[in-house]
C-alpha atoms as a PDB file:
ATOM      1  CA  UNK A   1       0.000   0.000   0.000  1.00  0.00           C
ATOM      2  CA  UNK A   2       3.041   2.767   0.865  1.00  0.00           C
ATOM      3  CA  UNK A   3       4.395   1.699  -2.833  1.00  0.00           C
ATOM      4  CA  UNK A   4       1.027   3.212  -4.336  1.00  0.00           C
ATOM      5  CA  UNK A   5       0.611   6.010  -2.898  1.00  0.00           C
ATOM      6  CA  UNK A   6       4.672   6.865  -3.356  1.00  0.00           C
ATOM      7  CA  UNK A   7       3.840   6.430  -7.025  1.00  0.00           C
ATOM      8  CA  UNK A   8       0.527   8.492  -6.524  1.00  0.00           C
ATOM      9  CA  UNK A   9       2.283  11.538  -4.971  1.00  0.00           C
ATOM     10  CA  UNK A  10       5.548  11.455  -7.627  1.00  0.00           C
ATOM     11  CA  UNK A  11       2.919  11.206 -10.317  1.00  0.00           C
ATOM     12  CA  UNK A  12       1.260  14.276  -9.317  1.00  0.00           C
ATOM     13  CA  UNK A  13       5.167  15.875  -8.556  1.00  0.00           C
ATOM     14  CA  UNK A  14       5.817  14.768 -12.206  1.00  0.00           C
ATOM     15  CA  UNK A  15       2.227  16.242 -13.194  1.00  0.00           C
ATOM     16  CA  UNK A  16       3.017  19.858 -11.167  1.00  0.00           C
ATOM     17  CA  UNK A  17       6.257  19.454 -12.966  1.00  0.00           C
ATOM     18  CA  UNK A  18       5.173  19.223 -16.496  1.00  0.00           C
ATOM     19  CA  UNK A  19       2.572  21.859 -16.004  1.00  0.00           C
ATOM     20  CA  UNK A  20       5.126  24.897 -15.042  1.00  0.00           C
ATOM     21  CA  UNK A  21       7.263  23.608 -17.650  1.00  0.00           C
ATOM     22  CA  UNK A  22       4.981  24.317 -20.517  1.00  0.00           C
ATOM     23  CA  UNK A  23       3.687  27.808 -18.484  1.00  0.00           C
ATOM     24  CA  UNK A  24       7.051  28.664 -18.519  1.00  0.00           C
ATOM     25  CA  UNK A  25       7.920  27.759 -21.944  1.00  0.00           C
ATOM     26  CA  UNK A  26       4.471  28.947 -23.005  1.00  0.00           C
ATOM     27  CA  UNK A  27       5.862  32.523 -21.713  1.00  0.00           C
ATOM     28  CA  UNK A  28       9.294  32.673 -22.955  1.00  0.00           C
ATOM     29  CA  UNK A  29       7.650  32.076 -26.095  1.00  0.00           C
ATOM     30  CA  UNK A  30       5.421  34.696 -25.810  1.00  0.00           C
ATOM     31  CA  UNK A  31       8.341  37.520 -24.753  1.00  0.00           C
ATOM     32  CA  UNK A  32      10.213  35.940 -27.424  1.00  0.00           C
ATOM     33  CA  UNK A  33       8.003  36.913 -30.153  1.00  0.00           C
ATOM     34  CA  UNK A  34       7.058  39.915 -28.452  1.00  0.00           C
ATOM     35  CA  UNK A  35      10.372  41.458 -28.728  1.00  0.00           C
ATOM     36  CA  UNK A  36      11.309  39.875 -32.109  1.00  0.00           C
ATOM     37  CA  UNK A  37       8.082  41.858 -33.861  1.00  0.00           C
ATOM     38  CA  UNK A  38       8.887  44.796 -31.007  1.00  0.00           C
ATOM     39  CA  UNK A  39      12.017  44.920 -32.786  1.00  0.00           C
ATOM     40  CA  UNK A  40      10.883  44.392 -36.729  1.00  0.00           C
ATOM     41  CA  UNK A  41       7.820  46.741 -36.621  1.00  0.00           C
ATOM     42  CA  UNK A  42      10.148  49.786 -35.858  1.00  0.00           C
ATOM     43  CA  UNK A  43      12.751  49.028 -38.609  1.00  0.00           C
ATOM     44  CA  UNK A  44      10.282  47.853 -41.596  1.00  0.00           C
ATOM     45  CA  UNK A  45       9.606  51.051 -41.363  1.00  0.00           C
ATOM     46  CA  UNK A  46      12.688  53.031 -40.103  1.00  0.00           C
ATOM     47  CA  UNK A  47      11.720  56.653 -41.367  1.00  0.00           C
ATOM     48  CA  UNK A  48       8.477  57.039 -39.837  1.00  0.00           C
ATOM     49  CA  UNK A  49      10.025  55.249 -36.241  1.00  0.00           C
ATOM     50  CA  UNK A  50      12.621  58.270 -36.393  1.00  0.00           C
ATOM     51  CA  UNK A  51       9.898  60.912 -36.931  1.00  0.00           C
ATOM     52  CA  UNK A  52       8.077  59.437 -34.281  1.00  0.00           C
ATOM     53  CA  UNK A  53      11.301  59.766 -32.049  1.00  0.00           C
ATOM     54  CA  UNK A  54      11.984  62.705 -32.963  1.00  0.00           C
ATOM     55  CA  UNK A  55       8.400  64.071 -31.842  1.00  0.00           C
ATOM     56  CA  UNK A  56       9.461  62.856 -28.585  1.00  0.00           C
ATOM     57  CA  UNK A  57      10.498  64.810 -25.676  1.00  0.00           C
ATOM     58  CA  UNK A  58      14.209  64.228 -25.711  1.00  0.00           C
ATOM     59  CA  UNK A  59      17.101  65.691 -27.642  1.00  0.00           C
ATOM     60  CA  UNK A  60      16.959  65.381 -31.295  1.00  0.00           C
ATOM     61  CA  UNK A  61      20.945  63.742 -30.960  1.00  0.00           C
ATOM     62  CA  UNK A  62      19.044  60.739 -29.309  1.00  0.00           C
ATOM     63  CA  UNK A  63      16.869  59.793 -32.598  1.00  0.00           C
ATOM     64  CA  UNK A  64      19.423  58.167 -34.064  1.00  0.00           C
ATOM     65  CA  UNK A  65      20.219  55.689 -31.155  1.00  0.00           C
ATOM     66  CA  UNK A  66      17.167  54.936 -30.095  1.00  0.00           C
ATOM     67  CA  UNK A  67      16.066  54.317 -33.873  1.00  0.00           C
ATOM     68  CA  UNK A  68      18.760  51.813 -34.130  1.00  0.00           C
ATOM     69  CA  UNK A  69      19.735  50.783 -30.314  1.00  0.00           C
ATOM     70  CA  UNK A  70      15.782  50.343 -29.129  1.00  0.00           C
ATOM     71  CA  UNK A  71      15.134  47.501 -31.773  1.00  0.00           C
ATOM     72  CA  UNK A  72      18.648  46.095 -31.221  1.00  0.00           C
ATOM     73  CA  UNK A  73      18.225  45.715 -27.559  1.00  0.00           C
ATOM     74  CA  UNK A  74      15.012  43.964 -28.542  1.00  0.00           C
ATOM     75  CA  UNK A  75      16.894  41.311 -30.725  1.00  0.00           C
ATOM     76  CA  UNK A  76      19.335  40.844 -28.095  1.00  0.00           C
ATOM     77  CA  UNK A  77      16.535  40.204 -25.220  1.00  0.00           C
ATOM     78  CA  UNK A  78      14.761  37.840 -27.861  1.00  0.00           C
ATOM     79  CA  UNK A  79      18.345  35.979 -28.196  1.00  0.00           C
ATOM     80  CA  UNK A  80      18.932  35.569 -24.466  1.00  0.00           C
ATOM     81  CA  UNK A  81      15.452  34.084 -23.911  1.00  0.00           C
ATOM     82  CA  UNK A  82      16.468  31.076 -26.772  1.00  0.00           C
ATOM     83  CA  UNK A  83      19.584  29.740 -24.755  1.00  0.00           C
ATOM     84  CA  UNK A  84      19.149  28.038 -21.144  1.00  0.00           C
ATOM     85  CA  UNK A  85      22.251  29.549 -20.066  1.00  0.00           C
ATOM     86  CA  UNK A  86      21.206  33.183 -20.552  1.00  0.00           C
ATOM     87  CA  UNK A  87      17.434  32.526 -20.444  1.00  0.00           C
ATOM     88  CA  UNK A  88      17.239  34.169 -16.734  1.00  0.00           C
ATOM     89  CA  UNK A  89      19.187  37.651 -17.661  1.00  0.00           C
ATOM     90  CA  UNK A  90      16.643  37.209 -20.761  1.00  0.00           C
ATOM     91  CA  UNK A  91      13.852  37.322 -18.404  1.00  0.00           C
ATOM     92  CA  UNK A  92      15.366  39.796 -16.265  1.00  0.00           C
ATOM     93  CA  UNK A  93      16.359  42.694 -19.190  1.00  0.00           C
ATOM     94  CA  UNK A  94      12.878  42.326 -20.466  1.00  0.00           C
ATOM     95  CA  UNK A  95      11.157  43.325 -17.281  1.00  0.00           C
ATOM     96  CA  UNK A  96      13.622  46.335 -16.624  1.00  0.00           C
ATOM     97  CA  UNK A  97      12.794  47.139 -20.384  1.00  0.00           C
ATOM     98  CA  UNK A  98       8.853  46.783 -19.346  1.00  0.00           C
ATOM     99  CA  UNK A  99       9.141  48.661 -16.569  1.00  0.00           C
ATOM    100  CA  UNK A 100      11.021  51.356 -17.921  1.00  0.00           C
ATOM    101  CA  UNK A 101       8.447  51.863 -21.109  1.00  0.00           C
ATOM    102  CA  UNK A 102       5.571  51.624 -18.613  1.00  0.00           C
ATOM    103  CA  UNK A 103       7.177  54.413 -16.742  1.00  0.00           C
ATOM    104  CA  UNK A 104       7.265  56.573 -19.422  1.00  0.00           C
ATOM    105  CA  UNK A 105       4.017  56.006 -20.182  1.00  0.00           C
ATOM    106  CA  UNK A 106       3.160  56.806 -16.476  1.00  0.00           C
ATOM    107  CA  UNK A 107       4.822  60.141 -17.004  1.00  0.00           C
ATOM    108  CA  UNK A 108       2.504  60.647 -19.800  1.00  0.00           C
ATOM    109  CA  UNK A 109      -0.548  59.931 -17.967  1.00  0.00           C
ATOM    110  CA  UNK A 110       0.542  62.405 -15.596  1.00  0.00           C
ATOM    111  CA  UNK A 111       0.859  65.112 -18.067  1.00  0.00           C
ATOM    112  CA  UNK A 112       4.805  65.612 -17.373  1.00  0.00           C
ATOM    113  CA  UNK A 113       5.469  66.218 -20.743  1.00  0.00           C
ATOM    114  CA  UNK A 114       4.089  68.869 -23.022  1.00  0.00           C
ATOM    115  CA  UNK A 115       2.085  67.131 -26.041  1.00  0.00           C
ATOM    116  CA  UNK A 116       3.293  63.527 -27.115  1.00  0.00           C
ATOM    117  CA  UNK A 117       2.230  61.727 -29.976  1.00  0.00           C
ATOM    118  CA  UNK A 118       2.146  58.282 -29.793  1.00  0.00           C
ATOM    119  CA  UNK A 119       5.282  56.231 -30.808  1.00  0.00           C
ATOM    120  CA  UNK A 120       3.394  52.932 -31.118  1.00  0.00           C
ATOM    121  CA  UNK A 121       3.694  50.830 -34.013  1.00  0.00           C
ATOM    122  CA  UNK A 122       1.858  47.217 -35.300  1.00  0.00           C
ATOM    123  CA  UNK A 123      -0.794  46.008 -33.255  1.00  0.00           C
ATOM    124  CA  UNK A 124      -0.753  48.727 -30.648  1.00  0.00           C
ATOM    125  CA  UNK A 125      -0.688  51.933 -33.211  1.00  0.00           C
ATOM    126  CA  UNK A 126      -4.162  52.461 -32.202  1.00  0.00           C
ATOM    127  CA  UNK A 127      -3.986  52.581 -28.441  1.00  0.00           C
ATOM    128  CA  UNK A 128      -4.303  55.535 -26.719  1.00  0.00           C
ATOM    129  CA  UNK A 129      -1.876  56.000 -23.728  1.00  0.00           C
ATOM    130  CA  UNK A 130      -4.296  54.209 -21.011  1.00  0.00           C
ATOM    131  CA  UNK A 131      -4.703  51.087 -23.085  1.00  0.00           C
ATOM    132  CA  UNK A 132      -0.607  51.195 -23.913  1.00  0.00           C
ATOM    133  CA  UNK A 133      -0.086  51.234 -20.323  1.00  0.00           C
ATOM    134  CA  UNK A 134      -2.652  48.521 -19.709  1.00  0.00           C
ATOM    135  CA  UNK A 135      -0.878  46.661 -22.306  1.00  0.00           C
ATOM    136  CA  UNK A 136       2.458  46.939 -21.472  1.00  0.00           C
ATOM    137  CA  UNK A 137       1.868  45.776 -17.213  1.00  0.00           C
ATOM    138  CA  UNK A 138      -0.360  43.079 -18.690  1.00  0.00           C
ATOM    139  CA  UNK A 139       3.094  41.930 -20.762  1.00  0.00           C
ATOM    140  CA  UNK A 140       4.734  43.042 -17.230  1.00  0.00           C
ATOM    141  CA  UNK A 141       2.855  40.857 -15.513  1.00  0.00           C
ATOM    142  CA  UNK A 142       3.511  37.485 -17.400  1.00  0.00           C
ATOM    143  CA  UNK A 143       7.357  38.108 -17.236  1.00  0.00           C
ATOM    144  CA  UNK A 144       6.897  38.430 -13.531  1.00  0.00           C
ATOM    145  CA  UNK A 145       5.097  34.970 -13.717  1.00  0.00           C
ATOM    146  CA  UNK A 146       8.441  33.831 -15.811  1.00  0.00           C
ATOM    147  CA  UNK A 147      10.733  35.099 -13.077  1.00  0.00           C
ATOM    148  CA  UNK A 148       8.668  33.061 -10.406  1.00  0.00           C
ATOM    149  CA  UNK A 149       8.507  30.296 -12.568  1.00  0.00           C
ATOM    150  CA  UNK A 150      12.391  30.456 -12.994  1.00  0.00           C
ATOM    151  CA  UNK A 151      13.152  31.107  -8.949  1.00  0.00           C
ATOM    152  CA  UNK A 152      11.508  28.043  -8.535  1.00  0.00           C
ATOM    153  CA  UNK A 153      13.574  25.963  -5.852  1.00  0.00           C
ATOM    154  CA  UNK A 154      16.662  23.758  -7.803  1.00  0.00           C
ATOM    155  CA  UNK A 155      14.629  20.426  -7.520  1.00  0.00           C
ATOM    156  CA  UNK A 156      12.153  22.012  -9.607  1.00  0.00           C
ATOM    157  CA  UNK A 157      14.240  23.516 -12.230  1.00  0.00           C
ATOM    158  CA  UNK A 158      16.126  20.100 -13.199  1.00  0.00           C
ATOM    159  CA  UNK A 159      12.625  19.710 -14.546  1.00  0.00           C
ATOM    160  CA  UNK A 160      12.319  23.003 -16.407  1.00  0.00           C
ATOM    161  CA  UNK A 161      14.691  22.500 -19.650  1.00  0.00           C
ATOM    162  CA  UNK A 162      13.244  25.150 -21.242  1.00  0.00           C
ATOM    163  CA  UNK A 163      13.333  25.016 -25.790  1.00  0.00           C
ATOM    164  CA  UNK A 164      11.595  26.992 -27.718  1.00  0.00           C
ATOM    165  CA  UNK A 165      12.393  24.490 -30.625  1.00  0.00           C
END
């Protein structure tokens, strides 16, 4: 009778297991394609990205790279979230990125800049401000979910080989 139910309990471990493995790899997929068409929607069409920039409130020296360096960053976060080795600063650099767009946006919302238009591109271009914001914690929010899922304790994570193949 103790041999069943040991074989009970490790088959629901193994079950609890399986399922944070696929929520995790379900969200690393999800950031990774995020930034990937983050990144491609700004330079498939470079000129009007830099004109959006460039109605920004920042110096008109920074156009140039943020045009370039914004989208790059974006490739590199989507490359860190493909290897298991750099999967966690992956992770990591895409909630500081989050948090720092979501910021902005908060300064927005607060009217701390004169008049902004709206530097959105793809999907989002028709958002105003509130739904950007909205959009960008709800992203926020599922990396935070990642990081959890990743800080789960050692035993757990010989489970977790994350591929996005």
């Amino acid at each position: 009778m103790s041999t069943l139910r040991e074989t009970s309990i490790l088959t629901v471990v193994k079950r609890v297991s399986m399922k944070h493995k696929r929520l995790l790899e379900g969200l690393i997929f999800f950031l990774f394609i995020f930034w990937i068409y983050a990144a491609v929607i700004k330079l498939a069409d470079i000129s009007m990205w830099r004109f959006q920039l460039r109605e920004q409130p920042f110096s008109d020296t920074l156009t140039d790279p943020l045009a370039f360096g914004l989208p790059a960053l974006e490739f590199v976060i989507a490359a860190l979230l493909i290897s298991k080795k750099t999967l966690k600063l992956g992770v990591y650099a895409s909630a500081l990125l989050l948090i720092v767009f979501s910021g902005y946006i908060g300064l927005i919302q607060l009217n701390f800049f004169n008049h902004i238009p709206c530097s959105c591109a793809g999907i989002i271009k028709s958002f105003g401000w509130t739904e950007h914001l909205i959009f960008n914690i709800a992203i926020l929010t599922l990396t935070i979910i990642a990081i959890f899922q990743i800080k789960r304790p050692q035993s757990d994570l010989a489970t977790l080989g994350v591929q996005l193949s």
